[in-house]
C-alpha atoms as a PDB file:
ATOM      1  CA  UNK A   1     -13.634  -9.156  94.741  1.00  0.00           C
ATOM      2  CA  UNK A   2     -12.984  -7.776  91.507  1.00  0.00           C
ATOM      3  CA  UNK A   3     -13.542 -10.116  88.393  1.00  0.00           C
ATOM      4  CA  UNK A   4     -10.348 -11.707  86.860  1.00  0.00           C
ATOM      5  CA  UNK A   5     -10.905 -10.140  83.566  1.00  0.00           C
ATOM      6  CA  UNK A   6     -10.336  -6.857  84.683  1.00  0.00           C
ATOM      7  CA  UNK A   7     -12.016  -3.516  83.324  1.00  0.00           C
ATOM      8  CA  UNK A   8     -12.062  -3.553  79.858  1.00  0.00           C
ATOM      9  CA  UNK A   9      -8.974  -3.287  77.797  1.00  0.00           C
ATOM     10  CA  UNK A  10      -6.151  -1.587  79.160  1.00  0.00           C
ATOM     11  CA  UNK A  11      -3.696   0.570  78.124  1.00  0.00           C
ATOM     12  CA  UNK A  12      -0.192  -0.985  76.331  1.00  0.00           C
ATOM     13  CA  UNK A  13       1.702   0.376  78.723  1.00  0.00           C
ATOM     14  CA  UNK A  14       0.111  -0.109  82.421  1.00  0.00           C
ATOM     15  CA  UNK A  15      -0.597  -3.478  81.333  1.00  0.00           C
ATOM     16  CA  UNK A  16       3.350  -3.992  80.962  1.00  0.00           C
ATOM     17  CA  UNK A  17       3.986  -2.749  83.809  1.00  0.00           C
ATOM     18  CA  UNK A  18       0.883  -4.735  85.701  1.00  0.00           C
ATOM     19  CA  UNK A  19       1.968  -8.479  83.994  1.00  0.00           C
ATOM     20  CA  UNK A  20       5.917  -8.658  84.548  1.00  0.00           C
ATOM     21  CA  UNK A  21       4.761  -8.343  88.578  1.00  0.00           C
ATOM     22  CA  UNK A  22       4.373 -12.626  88.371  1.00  0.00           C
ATOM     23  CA  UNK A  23       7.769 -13.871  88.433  1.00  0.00           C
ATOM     24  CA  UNK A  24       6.520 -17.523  90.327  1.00  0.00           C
ATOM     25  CA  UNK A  25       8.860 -20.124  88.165  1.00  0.00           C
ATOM     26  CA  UNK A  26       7.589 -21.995  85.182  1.00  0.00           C
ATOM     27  CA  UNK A  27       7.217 -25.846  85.723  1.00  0.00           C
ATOM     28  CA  UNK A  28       8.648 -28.017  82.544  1.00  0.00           C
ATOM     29  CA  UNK A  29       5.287 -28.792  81.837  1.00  0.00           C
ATOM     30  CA  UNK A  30       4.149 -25.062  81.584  1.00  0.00           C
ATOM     31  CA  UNK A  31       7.199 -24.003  79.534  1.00  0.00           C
ATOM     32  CA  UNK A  32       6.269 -27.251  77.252  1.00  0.00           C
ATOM     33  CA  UNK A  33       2.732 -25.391  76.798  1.00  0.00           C
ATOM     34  CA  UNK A  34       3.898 -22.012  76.291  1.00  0.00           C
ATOM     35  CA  UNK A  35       6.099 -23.555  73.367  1.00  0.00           C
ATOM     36  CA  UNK A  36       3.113 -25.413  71.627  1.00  0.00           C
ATOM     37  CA  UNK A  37       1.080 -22.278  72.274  1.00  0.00           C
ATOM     38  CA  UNK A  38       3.648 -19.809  70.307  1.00  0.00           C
ATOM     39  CA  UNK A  39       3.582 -22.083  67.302  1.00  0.00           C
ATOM     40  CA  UNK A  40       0.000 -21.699  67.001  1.00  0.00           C
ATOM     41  CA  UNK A  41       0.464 -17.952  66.778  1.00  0.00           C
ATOM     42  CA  UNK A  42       0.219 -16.097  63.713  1.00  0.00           C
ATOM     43  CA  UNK A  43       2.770 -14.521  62.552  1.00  0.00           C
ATOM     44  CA  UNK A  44       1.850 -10.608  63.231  1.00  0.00           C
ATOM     45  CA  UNK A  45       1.787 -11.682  67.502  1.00  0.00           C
ATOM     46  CA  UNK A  46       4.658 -14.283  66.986  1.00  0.00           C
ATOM     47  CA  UNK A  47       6.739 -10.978  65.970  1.00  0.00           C
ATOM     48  CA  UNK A  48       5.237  -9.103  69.225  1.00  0.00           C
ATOM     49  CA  UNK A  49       6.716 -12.016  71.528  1.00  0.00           C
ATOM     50  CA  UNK A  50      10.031 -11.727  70.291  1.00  0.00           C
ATOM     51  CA  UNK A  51      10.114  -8.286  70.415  1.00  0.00           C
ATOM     52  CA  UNK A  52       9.072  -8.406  74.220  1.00  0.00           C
ATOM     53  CA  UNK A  53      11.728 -11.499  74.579  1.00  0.00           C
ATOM     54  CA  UNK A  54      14.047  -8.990  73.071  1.00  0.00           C
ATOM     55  CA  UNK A  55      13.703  -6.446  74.871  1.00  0.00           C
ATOM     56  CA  UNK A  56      13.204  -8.079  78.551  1.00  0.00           C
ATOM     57  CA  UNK A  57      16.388 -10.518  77.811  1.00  0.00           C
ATOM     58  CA  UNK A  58      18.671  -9.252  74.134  1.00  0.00           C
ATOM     59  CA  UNK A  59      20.439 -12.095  74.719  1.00  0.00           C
ATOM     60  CA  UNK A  60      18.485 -14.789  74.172  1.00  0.00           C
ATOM     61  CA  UNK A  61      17.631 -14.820  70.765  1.00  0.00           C
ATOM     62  CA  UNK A  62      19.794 -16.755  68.352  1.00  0.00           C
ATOM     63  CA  UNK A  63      19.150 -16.120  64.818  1.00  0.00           C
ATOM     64  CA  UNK A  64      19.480 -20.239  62.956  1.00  0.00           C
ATOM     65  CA  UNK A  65      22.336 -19.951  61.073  1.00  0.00           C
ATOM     66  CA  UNK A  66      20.350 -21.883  57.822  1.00  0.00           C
ATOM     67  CA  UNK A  67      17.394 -19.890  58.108  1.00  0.00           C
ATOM     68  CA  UNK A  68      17.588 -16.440  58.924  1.00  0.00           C
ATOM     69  CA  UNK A  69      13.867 -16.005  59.001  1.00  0.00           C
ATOM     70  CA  UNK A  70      13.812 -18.077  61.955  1.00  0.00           C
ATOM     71  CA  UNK A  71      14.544 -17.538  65.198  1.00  0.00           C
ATOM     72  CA  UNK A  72      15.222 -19.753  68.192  1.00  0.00           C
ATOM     73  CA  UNK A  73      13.876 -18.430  71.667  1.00  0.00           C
ATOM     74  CA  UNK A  74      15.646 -20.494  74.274  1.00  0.00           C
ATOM     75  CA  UNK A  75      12.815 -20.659  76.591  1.00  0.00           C
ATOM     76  CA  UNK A  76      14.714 -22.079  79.361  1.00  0.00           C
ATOM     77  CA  UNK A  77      16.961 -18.697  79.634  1.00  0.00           C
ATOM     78  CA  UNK A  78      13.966 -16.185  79.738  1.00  0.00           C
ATOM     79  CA  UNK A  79      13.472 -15.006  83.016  1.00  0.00           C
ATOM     80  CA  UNK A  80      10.439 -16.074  85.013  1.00  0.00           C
ATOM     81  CA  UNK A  81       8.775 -12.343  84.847  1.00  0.00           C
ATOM     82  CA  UNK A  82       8.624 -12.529  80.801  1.00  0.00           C
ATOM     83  CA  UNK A  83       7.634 -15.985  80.741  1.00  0.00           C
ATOM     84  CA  UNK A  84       4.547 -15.226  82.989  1.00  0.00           C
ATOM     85  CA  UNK A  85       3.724 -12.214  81.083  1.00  0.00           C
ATOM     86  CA  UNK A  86       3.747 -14.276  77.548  1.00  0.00           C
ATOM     87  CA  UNK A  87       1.972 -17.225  78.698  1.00  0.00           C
ATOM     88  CA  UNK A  88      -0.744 -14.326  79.458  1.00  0.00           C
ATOM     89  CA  UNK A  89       0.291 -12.835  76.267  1.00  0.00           C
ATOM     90  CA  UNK A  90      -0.299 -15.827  74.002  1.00  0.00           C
ATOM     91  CA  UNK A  91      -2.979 -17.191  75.934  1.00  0.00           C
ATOM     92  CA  UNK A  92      -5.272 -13.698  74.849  1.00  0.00           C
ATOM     93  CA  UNK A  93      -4.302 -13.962  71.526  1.00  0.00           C
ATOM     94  CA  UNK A  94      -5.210 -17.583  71.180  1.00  0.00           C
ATOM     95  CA  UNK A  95      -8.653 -17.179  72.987  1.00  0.00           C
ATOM     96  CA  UNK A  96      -9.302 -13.846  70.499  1.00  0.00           C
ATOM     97  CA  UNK A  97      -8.269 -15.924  67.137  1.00  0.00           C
ATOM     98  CA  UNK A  98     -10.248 -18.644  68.477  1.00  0.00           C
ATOM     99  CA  UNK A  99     -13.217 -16.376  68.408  1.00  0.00           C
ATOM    100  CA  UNK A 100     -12.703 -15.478  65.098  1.00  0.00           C
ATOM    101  CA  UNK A 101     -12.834 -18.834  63.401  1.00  0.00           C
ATOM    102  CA  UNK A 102     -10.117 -18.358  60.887  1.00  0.00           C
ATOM    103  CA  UNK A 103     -11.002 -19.853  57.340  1.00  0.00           C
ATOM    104  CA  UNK A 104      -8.877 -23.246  56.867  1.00  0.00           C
END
């Protein structure tokens, strides 16, 4: 079989196309995860996953009406495909800032 990792990196777009293919539902506990794992992101990729929220489901984001700057993703209301495809999503961009030890 071919190794998990794939071949090297791959293009934005086939690898769109390639990740929204897992729509299997998102236990509670998973969602919980994906959640914890967004906060961690910085804020560069935090502005990547709401644009791919946007775009997959417009409707979802609600801008808080005290802080404009922040917006709530109502994780419960993305569809399965997107959620798959950020859990990869964050989950790479975790494991590459990870490798770069960022200073404190």
């Amino acid at each position: 079989g071919a190794p998990a990792g794939g071949d090297g990196p791959t293009t934005g777009k086939r690898m769109l196309e390639q990740d929204f293919s897992n729509d299997s539902p998102m236990s509670y506990e998973e969602k919980r995860e994906l959640c914890a794992n967004m906060n961690k992101l910085p804020g560069k990729k935090l502005g990547s996953v709401v644009q791919i929220v946007h775009d997959r489901n417009p409707k979802i984001l609600q801008q808080n009406g005290e802080d404009p700057d922040e917006i709530e993703i109502d994780i419960d209301r993305i569809d399965a495909a997107t959620l798959r495809y950020l859990e990869n999503f964050v989950r790479e961009a975790l494991s590459k800032n990870s490798k770069k030890k960022a200073k404190p």
